[in-house]
Structure formats: structure tokens, C-alpha cells
C-alpha atoms as a PDB file:
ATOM      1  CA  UNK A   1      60.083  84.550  38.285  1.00  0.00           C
ATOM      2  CA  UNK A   2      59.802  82.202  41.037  1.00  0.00           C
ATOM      3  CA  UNK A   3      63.180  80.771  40.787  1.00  0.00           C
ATOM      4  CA  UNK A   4      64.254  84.562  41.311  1.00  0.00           C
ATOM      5  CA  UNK A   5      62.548  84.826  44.375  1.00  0.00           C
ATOM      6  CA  UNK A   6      63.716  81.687  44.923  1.00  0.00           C
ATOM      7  CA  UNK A   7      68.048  82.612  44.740  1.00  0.00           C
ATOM      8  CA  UNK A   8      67.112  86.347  45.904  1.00  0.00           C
ATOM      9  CA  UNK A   9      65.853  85.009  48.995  1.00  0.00           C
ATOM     10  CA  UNK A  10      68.725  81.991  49.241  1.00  0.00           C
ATOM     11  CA  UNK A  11      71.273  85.276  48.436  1.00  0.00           C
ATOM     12  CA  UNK A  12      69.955  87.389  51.320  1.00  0.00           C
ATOM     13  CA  UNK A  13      69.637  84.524  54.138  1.00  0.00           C
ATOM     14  CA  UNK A  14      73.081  83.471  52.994  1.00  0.00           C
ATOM     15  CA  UNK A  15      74.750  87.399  53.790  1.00  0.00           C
ATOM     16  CA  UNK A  16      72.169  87.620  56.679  1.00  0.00           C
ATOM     17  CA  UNK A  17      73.953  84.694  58.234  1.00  0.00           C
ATOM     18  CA  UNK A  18      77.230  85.619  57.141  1.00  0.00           C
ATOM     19  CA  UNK A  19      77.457  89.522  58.511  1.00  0.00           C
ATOM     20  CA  UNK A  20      75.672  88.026  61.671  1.00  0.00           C
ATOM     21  CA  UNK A  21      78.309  85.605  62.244  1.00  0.00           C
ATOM     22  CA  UNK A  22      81.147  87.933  62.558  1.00  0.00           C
ATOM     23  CA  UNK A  23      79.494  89.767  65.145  1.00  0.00           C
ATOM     24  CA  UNK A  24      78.642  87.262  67.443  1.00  0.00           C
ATOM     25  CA  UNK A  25      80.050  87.270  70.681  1.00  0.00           C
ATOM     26  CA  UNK A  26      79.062  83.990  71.830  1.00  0.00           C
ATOM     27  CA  UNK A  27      82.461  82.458  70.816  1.00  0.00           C
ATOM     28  CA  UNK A  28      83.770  84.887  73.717  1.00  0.00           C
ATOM     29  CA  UNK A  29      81.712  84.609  76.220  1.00  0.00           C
ATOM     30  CA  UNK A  30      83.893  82.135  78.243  1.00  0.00           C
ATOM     31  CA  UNK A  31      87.040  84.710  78.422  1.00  0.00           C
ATOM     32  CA  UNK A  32      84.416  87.564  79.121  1.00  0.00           C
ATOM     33  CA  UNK A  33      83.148  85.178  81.827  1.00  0.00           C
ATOM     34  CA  UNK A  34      87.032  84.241  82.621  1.00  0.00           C
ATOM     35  CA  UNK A  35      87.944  88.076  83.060  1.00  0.00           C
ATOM     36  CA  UNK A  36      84.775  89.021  85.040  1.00  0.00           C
ATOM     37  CA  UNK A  37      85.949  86.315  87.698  1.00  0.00           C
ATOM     38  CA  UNK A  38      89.385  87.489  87.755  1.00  0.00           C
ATOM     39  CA  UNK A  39      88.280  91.018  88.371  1.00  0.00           C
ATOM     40  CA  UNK A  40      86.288  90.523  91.119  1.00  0.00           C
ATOM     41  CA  UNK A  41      88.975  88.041  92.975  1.00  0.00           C
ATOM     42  CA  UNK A  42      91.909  90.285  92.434  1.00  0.00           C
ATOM     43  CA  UNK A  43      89.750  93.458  93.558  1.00  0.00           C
ATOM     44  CA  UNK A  44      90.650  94.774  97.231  1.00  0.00           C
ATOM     45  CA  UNK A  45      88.462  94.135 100.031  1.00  0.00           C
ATOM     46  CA  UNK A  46      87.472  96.772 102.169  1.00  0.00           C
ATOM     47  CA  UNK A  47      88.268  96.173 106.016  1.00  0.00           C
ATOM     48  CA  UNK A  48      85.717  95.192 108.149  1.00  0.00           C
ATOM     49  CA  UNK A  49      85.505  98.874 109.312  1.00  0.00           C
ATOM     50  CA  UNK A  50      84.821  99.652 106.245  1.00  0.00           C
ATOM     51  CA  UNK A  51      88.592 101.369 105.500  1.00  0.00           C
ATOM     52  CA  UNK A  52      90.802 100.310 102.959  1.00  0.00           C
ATOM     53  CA  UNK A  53      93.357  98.039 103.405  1.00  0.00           C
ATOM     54  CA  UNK A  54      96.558  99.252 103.625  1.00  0.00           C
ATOM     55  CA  UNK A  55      98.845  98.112 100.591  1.00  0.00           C
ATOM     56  CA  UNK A  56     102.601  97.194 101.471  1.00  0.00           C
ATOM     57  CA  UNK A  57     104.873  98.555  98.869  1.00  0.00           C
ATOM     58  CA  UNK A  58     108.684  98.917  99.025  1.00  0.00           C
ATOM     59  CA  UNK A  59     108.967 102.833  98.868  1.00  0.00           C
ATOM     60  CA  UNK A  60     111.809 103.845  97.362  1.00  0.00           C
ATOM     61  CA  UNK A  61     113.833 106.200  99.843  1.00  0.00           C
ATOM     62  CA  UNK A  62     114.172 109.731  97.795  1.00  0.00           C
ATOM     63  CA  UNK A  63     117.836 110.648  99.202  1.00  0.00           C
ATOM     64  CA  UNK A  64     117.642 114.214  97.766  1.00  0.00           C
ATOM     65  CA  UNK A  65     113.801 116.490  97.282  1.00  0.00           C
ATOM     66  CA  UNK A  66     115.190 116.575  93.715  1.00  0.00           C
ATOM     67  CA  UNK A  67     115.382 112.536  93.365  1.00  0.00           C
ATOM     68  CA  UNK A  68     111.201 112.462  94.336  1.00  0.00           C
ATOM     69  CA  UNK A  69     110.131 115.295  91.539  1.00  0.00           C
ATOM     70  CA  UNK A  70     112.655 113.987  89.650  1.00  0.00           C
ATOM     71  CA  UNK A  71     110.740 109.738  89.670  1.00  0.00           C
ATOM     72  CA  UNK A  72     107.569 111.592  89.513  1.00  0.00           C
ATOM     73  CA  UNK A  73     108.162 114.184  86.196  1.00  0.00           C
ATOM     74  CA  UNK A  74     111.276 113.140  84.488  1.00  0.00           C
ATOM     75  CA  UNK A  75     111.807 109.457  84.685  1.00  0.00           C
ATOM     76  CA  UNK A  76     108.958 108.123  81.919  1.00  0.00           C
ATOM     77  CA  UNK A  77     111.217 110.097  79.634  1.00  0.00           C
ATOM     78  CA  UNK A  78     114.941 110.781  80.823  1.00  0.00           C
ATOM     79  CA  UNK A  79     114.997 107.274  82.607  1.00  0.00           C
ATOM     80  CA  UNK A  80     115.489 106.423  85.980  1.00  0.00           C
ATOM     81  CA  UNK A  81     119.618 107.114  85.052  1.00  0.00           C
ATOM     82  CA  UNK A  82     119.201 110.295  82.818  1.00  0.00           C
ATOM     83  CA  UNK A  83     120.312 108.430  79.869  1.00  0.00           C
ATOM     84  CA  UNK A  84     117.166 108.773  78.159  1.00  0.00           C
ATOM     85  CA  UNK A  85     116.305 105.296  78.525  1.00  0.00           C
ATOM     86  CA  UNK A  86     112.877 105.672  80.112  1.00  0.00           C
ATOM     87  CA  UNK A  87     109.645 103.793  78.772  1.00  0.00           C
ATOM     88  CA  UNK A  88     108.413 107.129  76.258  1.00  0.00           C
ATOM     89  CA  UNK A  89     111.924 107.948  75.334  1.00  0.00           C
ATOM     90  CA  UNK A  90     111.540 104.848  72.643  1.00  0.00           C
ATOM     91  CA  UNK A  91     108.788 106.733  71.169  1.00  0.00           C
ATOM     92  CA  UNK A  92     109.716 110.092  70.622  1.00  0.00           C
ATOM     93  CA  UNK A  93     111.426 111.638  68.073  1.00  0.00           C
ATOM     94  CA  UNK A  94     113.440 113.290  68.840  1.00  0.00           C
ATOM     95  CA  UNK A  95     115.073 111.445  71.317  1.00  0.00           C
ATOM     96  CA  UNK A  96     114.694 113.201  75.208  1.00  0.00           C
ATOM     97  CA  UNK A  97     118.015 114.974  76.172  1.00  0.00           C
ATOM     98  CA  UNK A  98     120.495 112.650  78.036  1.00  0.00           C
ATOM     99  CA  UNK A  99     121.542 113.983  81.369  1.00  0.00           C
ATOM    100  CA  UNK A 100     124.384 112.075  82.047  1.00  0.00           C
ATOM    101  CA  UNK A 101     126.117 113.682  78.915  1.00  0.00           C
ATOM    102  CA  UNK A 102     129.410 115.350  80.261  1.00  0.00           C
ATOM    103  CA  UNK A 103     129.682 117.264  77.483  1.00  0.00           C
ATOM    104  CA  UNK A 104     126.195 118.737  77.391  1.00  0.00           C
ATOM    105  CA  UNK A 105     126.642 119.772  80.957  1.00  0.00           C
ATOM    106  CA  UNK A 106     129.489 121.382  80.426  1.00  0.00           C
ATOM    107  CA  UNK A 107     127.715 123.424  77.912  1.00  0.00           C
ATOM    108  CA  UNK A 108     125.057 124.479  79.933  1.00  0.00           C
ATOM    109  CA  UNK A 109     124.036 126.721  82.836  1.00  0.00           C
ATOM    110  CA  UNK A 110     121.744 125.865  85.672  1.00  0.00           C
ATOM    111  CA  UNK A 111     120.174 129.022  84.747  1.00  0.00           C
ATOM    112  CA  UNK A 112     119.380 127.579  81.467  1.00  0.00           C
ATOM    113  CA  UNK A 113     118.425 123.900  82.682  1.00  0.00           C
ATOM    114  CA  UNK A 114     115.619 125.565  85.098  1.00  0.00           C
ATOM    115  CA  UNK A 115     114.219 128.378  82.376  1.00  0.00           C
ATOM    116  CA  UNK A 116     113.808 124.712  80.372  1.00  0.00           C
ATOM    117  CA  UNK A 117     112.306 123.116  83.181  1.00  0.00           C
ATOM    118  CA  UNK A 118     110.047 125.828  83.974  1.00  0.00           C
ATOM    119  CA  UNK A 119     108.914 126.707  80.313  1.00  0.00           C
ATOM    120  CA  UNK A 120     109.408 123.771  77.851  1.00  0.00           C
ATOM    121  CA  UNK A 121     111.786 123.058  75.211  1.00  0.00           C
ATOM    122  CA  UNK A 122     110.130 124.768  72.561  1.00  0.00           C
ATOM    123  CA  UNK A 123     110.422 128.782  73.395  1.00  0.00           C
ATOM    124  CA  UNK A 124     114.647 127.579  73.248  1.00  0.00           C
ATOM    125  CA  UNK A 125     114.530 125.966  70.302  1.00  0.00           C
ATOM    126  CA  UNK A 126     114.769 122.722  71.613  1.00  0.00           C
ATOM    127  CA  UNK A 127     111.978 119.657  71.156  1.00  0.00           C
ATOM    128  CA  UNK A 128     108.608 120.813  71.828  1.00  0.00           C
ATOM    129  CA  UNK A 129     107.651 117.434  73.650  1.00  0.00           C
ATOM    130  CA  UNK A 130     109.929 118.825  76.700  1.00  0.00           C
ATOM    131  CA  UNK A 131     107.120 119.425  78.314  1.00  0.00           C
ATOM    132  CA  UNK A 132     106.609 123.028  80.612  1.00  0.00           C
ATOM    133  CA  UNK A 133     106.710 122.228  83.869  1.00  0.00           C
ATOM    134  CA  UNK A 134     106.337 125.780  85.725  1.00  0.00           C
ATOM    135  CA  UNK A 135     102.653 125.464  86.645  1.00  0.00           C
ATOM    136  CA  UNK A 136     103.325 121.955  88.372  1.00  0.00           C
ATOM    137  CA  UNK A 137     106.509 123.093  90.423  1.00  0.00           C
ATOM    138  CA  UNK A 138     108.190 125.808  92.095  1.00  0.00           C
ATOM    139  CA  UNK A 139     111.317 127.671  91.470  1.00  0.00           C
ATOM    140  CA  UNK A 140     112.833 126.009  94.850  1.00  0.00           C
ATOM    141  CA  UNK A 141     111.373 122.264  93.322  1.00  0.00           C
ATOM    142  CA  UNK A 142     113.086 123.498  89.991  1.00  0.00           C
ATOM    143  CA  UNK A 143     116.636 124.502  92.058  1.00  0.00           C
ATOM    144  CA  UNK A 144     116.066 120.875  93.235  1.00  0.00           C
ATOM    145  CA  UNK A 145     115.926 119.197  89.758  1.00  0.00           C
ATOM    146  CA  UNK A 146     118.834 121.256  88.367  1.00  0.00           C
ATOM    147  CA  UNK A 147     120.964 119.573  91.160  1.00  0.00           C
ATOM    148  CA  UNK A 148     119.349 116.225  90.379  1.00  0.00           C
ATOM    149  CA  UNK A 149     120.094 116.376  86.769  1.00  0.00           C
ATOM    150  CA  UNK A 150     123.861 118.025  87.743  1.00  0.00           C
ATOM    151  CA  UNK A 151     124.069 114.578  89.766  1.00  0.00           C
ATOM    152  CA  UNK A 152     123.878 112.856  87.167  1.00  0.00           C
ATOM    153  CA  UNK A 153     127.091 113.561  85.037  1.00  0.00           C
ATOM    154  CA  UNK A 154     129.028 110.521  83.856  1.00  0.00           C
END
């Protein structure tokens, strides 16, 4: 009986430990440490005045009202060149339209480009992760993207 005790109490200690040691996060602590210091050296400082600092950025010079709506909406998708080659496009299935297609353009009317725009992909029949638009622009910001997306033909 007592040697029972004996491996029953060897056998818990020994899963204790075990299921403990998986958990702890002392073997972290230095790059928790590490990343705590790097936040707080890379975070802005506020201006003596107490404003924020202005950031310099190269600002890329929209040449058309189409090309901003167009970085801001279309791009993660379509691709900075329409070809969709932008960051999501890899991820989708399907694929996002390509713009630059000469052939699809010819197809289509600008009519038909902004109703897609405006409402989605899915009430045409086309891919229902062409997302609707309509409530986030206008119908002259929508006239704007149509000529964007004209723009680009190859």
C-alpha cells in the first residue's frame, strides 16, 4: 500500500512538473523584455508643445481624383497596375478582374464598370468578394474610377 502511495505520488509530481513546464514563460522573458524596449524607443515623441510631430512621407502626387480613390479602394486587390497583382489578389479565389485586359474592356460599358463599382460583383454574377462600394463613394468618385480603370488598357 505504501509503495502505491509511494509511485502515485512520484506519478503526479512527475506530470505536475511536466504540464508546468510547457507553460512557463520564463524562457521568454528576455525577448518580452527585448520587445518592450523596442516599443518604447521606436514610439513618437510628442513635441514639447505637446503636438505631434509631424511625419515626413513622400506623398505620392494623385495626377487624376480617380488615381487617389483608386490607391485607397482598389489597389490591395487590382494592384497598383490593374493587373491584379495587388497583396489580396494572391489570396482570393477567384482571382480579382484585371483592368488592363484589352479585351475585357472592349467588352464592357462604363455604365456597367460603375453599376459594379457601386453595387458589388455579386448582384452581376460576377465574384462576390468585389466588394460594394456605393455607400463609401459617390456617383461623380465612381465617374472618376471608371476613367481610372479605362486608363489602364494595355
Amino acid at each position: 500500500m505504501m509503495f502505491r502511495k509511494a509511485i502515485s505520488f512520484i506519478f503526479v509530481a512527475f506530470f505536475v512538473f511536466a504540464c508546468t513546464r510547457q507553460h512557463d514563460p520564463r524562457a521568454y522573458w528576455a525577448q518580452y523584455k527585448k520587445e518592450r524596449l523596442d516599443s518604447a524607443v521606436q514610439a513618437p515623441k510628442l513635441n514639447a508643445d505637446g503636438t505631434i510631430p509631424e511625419v515626413k512621407t513622400e506623398a505620392k502626387v494623385a495626377s487624376s481624383p480617380g488615381d487617389a480613390k483608386f490607391e485607397s479602394l482598389c489597389v490591395s486587390c487590382h494592384g497598383s497596375d490593374g493587373a491584379a497583382s495587388g497583396p489580396a489578389a494572391l489570396a482570393m479565389n477567384p482571382r480579382p478582374r484585371n483592368l488592363t485586359d484589352a479585351a475585357w474592356q472592349g467588352k464592357v460599358t462604363d455604365e456597367h464598370i460603375a453599376m459594379v463599382i457601386k453595387n458589388g460583383g455579386a448582384p452581376y454574377g460576377l465574384s462576390a468578394t468585389m466588394p460594394a462600394w456605393g455607400a463609401v463613394v459617390n456617383d461623380s468618385e465612381i465617374a472618376d474610377l471608371v476613367k481610372k480603370i479605362r486608363s489602364l488598357k494595355k
